[in-house]
C-alpha atoms as a PDB file:
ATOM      1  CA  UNK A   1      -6.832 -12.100  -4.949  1.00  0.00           C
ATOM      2  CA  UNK A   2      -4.185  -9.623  -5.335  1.00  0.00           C
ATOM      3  CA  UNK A   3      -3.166  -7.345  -2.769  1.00  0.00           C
ATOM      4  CA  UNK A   4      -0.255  -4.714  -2.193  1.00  0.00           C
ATOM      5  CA  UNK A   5       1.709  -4.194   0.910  1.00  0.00           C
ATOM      6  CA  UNK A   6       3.797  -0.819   1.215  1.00  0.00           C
ATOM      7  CA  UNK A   7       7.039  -1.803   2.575  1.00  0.00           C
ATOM      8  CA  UNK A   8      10.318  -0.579   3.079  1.00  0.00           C
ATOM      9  CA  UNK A   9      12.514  -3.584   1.138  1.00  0.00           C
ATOM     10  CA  UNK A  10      11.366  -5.916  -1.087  1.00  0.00           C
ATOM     11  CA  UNK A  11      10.818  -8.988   0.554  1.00  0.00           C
ATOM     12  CA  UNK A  12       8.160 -10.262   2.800  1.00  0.00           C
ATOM     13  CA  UNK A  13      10.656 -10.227   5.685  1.00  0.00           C
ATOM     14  CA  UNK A  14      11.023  -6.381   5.326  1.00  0.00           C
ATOM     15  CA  UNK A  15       8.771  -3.491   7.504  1.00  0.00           C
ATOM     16  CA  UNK A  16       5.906  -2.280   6.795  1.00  0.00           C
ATOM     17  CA  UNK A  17       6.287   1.480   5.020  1.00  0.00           C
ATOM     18  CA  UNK A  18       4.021   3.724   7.166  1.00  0.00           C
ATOM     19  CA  UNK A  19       3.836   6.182   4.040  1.00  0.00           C
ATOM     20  CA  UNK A  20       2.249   5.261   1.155  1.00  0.00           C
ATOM     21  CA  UNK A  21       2.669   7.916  -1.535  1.00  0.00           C
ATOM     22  CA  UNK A  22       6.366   8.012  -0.757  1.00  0.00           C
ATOM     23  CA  UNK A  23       6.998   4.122  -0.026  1.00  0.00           C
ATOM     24  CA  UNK A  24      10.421   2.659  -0.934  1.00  0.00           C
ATOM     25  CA  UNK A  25       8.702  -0.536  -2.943  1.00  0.00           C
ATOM     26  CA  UNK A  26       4.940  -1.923  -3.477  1.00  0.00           C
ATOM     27  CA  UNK A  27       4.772  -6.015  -2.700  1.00  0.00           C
ATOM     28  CA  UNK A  28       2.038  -7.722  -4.835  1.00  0.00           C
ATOM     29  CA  UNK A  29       1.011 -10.574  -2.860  1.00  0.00           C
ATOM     30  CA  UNK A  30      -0.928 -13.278  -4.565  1.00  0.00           C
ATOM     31  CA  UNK A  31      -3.666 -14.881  -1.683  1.00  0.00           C
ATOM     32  CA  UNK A  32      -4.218 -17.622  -3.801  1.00  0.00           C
ATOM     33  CA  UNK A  33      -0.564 -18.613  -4.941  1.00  0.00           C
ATOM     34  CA  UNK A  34       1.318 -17.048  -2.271  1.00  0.00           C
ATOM     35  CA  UNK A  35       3.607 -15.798  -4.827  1.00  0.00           C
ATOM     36  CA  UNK A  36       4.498 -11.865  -4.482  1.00  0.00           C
ATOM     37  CA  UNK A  37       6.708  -9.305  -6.589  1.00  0.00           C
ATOM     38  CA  UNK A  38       8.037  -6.518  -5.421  1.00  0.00           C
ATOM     39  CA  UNK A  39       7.801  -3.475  -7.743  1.00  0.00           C
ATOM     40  CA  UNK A  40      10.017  -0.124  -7.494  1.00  0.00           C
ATOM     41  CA  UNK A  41       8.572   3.349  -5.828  1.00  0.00           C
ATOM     42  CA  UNK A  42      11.845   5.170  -5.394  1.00  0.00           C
ATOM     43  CA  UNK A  43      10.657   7.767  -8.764  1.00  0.00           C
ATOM     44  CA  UNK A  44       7.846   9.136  -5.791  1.00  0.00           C
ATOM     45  CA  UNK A  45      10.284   9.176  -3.364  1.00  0.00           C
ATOM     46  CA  UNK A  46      11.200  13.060  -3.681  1.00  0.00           C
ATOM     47  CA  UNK A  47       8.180  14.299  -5.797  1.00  0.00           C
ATOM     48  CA  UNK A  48       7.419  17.488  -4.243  1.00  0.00           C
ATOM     49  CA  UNK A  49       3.865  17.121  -4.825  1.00  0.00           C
ATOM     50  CA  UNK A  50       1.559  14.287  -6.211  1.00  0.00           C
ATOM     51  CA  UNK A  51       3.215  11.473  -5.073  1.00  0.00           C
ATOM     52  CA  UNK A  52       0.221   9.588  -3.522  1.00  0.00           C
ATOM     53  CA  UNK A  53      -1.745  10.172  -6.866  1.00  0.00           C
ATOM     54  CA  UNK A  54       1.409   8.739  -8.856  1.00  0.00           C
ATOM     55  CA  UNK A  55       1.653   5.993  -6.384  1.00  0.00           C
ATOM     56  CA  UNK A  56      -2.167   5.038  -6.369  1.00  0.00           C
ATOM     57  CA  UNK A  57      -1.642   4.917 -10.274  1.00  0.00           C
ATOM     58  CA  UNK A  58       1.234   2.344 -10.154  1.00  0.00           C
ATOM     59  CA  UNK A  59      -1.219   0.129  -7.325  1.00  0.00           C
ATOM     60  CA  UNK A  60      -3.880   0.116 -10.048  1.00  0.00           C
ATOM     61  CA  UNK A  61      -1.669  -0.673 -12.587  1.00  0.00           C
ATOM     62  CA  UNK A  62      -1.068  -4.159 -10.523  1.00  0.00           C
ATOM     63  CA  UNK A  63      -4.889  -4.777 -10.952  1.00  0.00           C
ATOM     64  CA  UNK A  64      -4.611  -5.171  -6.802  1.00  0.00           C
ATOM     65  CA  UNK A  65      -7.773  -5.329  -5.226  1.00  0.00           C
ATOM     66  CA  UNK A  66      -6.601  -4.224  -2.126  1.00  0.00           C
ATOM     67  CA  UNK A  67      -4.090  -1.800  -0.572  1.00  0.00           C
ATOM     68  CA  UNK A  68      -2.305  -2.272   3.242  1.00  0.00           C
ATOM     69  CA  UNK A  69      -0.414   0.734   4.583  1.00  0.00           C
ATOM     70  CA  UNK A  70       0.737   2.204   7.460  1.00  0.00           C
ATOM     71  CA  UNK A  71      -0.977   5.295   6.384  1.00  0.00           C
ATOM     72  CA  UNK A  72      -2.560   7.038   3.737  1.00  0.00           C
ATOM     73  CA  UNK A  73      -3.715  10.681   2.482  1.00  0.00           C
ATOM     74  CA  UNK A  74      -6.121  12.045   1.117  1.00  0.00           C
ATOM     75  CA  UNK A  75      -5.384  12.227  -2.815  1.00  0.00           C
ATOM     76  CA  UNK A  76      -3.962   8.660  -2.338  1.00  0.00           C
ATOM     77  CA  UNK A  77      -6.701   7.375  -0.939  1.00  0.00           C
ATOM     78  CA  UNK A  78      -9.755   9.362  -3.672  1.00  0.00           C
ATOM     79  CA  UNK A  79      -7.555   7.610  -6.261  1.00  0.00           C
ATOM     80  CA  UNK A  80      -7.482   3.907  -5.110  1.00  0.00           C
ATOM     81  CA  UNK A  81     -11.311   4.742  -3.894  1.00  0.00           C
ATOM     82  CA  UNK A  82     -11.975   5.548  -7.210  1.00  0.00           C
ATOM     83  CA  UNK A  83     -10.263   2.368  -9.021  1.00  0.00           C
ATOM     84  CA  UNK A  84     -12.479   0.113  -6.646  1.00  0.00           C
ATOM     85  CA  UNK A  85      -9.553  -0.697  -4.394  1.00  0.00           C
ATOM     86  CA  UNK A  86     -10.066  -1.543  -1.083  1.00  0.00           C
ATOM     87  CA  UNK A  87      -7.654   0.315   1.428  1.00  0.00           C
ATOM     88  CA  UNK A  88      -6.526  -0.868   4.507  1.00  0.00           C
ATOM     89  CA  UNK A  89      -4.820   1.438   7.053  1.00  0.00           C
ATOM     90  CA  UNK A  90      -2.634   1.224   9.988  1.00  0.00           C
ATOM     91  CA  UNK A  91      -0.439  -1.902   9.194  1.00  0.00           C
ATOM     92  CA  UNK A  92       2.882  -2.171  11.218  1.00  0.00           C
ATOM     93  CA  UNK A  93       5.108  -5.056  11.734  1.00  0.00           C
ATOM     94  CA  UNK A  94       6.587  -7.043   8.642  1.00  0.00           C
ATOM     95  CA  UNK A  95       4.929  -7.339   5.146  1.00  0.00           C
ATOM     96  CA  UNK A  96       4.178 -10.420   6.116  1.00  0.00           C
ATOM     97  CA  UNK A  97       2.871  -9.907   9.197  1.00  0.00           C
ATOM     98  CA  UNK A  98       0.247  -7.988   7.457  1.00  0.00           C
ATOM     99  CA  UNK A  99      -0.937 -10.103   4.875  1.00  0.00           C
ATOM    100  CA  UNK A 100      -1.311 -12.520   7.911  1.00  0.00           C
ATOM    101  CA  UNK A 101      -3.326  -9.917   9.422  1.00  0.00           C
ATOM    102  CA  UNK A 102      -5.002  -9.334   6.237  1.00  0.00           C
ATOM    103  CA  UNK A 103      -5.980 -12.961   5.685  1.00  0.00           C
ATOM    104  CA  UNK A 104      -7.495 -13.313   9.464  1.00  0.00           C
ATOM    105  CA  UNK A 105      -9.640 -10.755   9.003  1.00  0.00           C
ATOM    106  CA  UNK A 106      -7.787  -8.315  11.780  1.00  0.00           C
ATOM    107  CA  UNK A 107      -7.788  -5.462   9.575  1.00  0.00           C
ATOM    108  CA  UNK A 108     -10.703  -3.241   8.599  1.00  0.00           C
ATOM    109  CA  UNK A 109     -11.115  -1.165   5.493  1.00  0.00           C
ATOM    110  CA  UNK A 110     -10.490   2.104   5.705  1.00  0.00           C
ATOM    111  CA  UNK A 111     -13.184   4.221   5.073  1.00  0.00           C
ATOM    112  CA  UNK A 112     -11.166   7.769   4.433  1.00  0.00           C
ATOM    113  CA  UNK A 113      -7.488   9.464   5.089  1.00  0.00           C
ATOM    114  CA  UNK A 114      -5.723   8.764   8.306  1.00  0.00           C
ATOM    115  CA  UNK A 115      -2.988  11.731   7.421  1.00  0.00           C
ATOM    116  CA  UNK A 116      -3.423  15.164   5.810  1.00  0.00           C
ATOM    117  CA  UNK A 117      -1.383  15.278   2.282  1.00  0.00           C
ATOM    118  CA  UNK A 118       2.650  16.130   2.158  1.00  0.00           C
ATOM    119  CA  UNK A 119       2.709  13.618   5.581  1.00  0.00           C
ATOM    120  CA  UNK A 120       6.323  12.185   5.609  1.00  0.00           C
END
Protein backbone atom coordinates (compact mmCIF):
# COMPACT_ATOMS: atom_id res chain seq x y z
CA UNK A 1 0.00 0.00 0.00
CA UNK A 2 1.10 3.41 -0.68
CA UNK A 3 0.87 6.11 1.66
CA UNK A 4 2.13 9.86 1.91
CA UNK A 5 3.58 11.54 4.88
CA UNK A 6 3.76 15.51 4.84
CA UNK A 7 7.06 16.36 6.13
CA UNK A 8 9.33 19.06 6.40
CA UNK A 9 12.71 17.35 4.61
CA UNK A 10 12.85 14.57 2.62
CA UNK A 11 13.87 11.78 4.51
CA UNK A 12 12.18 9.57 6.95
CA UNK A 13 14.33 11.07 9.72
CA UNK A 14 12.78 14.56 9.05
CA UNK A 15 9.40 16.16 11.10
CA UNK A 16 6.31 15.76 10.42
CA UNK A 17 4.80 19.06 8.35
CA UNK A 18 1.73 20.09 10.41
CA UNK A 19 0.37 21.86 7.12
CA UNK A 20 -0.56 20.04 4.38
CA UNK A 21 -1.49 22.32 1.48
CA UNK A 22 1.68 24.27 2.09
CA UNK A 23 4.14 21.26 3.09
CA UNK A 24 7.84 21.58 2.16
CA UNK A 25 7.90 17.79 0.47
CA UNK A 26 5.30 14.70 0.20
CA UNK A 27 7.15 11.13 1.29
CA UNK A 28 5.60 8.13 -0.59
CA UNK A 29 6.10 5.33 1.64
CA UNK A 30 5.73 1.88 0.23
CA UNK A 31 4.12 -0.59 3.33
CA UNK A 32 4.98 -3.43 1.46
CA UNK A 33 8.65 -2.61 0.24
CA UNK A 34 9.53 -0.10 2.70
CA UNK A 35 10.91 1.88 -0.03
CA UNK A 36 9.77 5.76 -0.03
CA UNK A 37 10.45 8.88 -2.41
CA UNK A 38 10.25 12.05 -1.52
CA UNK A 39 8.56 14.38 -4.05
CA UNK A 40 8.85 18.39 -4.15
CA UNK A 41 5.89 20.85 -2.70
CA UNK A 42 7.86 24.06 -2.54
CA UNK A 43 5.55 25.45 -6.04
CA UNK A 44 2.43 25.53 -3.07
CA UNK A 45 4.54 26.96 -0.76
CA UNK A 46 3.44 30.76 -1.41
CA UNK A 47 0.20 30.18 -3.48
CA UNK A 48 -2.02 32.72 -2.15
CA UNK A 49 -4.95 30.62 -2.55
CA UNK A 50 -5.57 26.91 -3.62
CA UNK A 51 -2.75 25.37 -2.34
CA UNK A 52 -4.45 22.41 -0.52
CA UNK A 53 -6.44 21.67 -3.82
CA UNK A 54 -2.99 21.79 -5.82
CA UNK A 55 -1.44 19.73 -3.16
CA UNK A 56 -4.30 17.04 -2.92
CA UNK A 57 -3.78 16.85 -6.82
CA UNK A 58 -0.02 16.03 -6.62
CA UNK A 59 -1.08 13.16 -3.53
CA UNK A 60 -3.39 11.61 -6.13
CA UNK A 61 -1.07 11.78 -8.70
CA UNK A 62 1.15 9.22 -6.40
CA UNK A 63 -1.88 6.79 -6.62
CA UNK A 64 -1.45 6.94 -2.47
CA UNK A 65 -4.13 5.40 -0.75
CA UNK A 66 -3.65 7.20 2.20
CA UNK A 67 -2.64 10.67 3.46
CA UNK A 68 -0.86 11.46 7.22
CA UNK A 69 -0.68 15.11 8.25
CA UNK A 70 -0.40 17.20 10.96
CA UNK A 71 -3.40 18.95 9.72
CA UNK A 72 -5.63 19.47 7.02
CA UNK A 73 -8.42 21.96 5.54
CA UNK A 74 -11.18 21.86 4.17
CA UNK A 75 -10.63 22.04 0.21
CA UNK A 76 -7.64 19.67 0.90
CA UNK A 77 -9.41 17.34 2.50
CA UNK A 78 -13.04 17.34 -0.24
CA UNK A 79 -10.26 16.67 -2.78
CA UNK A 80 -8.39 13.58 -1.35
CA UNK A 81 -12.14 12.55 -0.04
CA UNK A 82 -13.11 12.64 -3.38
CA UNK A 83 -10.06 10.55 -5.02
CA UNK A 84 -10.89 7.72 -2.39
CA UNK A 85 -7.95 8.63 -0.20
CA UNK A 86 -7.98 7.94 3.18
CA UNK A 87 -6.79 10.94 5.44
CA UNK A 88 -5.23 10.73 8.55
CA UNK A 89 -4.87 13.79 10.84
CA UNK A 90 -2.86 14.92 13.69
CA UNK A 91 0.58 13.21 13.05
CA UNK A 92 3.61 14.76 14.94
CA UNK A 93 6.96 13.38 15.58
CA UNK A 94 9.23 12.11 12.59
CA UNK A 95 7.93 10.74 9.20
CA UNK A 96 8.78 7.78 10.44
CA UNK A 97 7.38 7.86 13.52
CA UNK A 98 4.16 8.10 11.75
CA UNK A 99 4.16 5.46 9.39
CA UNK A 100 5.01 3.44 12.61
CA UNK A 101 1.98 4.85 14.00
CA UNK A 102 0.24 4.27 10.86
CA UNK A 103 1.16 0.59 10.62
CA UNK A 104 0.00 -0.12 14.48
CA UNK A 105 -3.12 1.01 13.91
CA UNK A 106 -2.70 4.28 16.42
CA UNK A 107 -4.09 6.57 14.00
CA UNK A 108 -7.72 6.99 12.98
CA UNK A 109 -9.09 8.33 9.75
CA UNK A 110 -10.14 11.49 9.68
CA UNK A 111 -13.52 11.96 9.01
CA UNK A 112 -13.50 15.97 8.01
CA UNK A 113 -11.12 19.30 8.38
CA UNK A 114 -9.24 19.83 11.57
CA UNK A 115 -8.30 23.66 10.35
CA UNK A 116 -10.36 26.29 8.50
CA UNK A 117 -8.63 27.08 4.89
CA UNK A 118 -5.53 29.77 4.53
CA UNK A 119 -4.25 27.91 8.13
CA UNK A 120 -0.40 28.43 8.12
Amino acid sequence: MKIVVTSQGNTLENDVDPRFGRCKYFIVYDTETDDFEAVDNTQNLNLPQGAGIQAGRIVVSTKAEAVISGNMGPKAFTTLNSAGIKIYSGASGTVKDAIEQFKSGDLSPSTDANVEGHWM
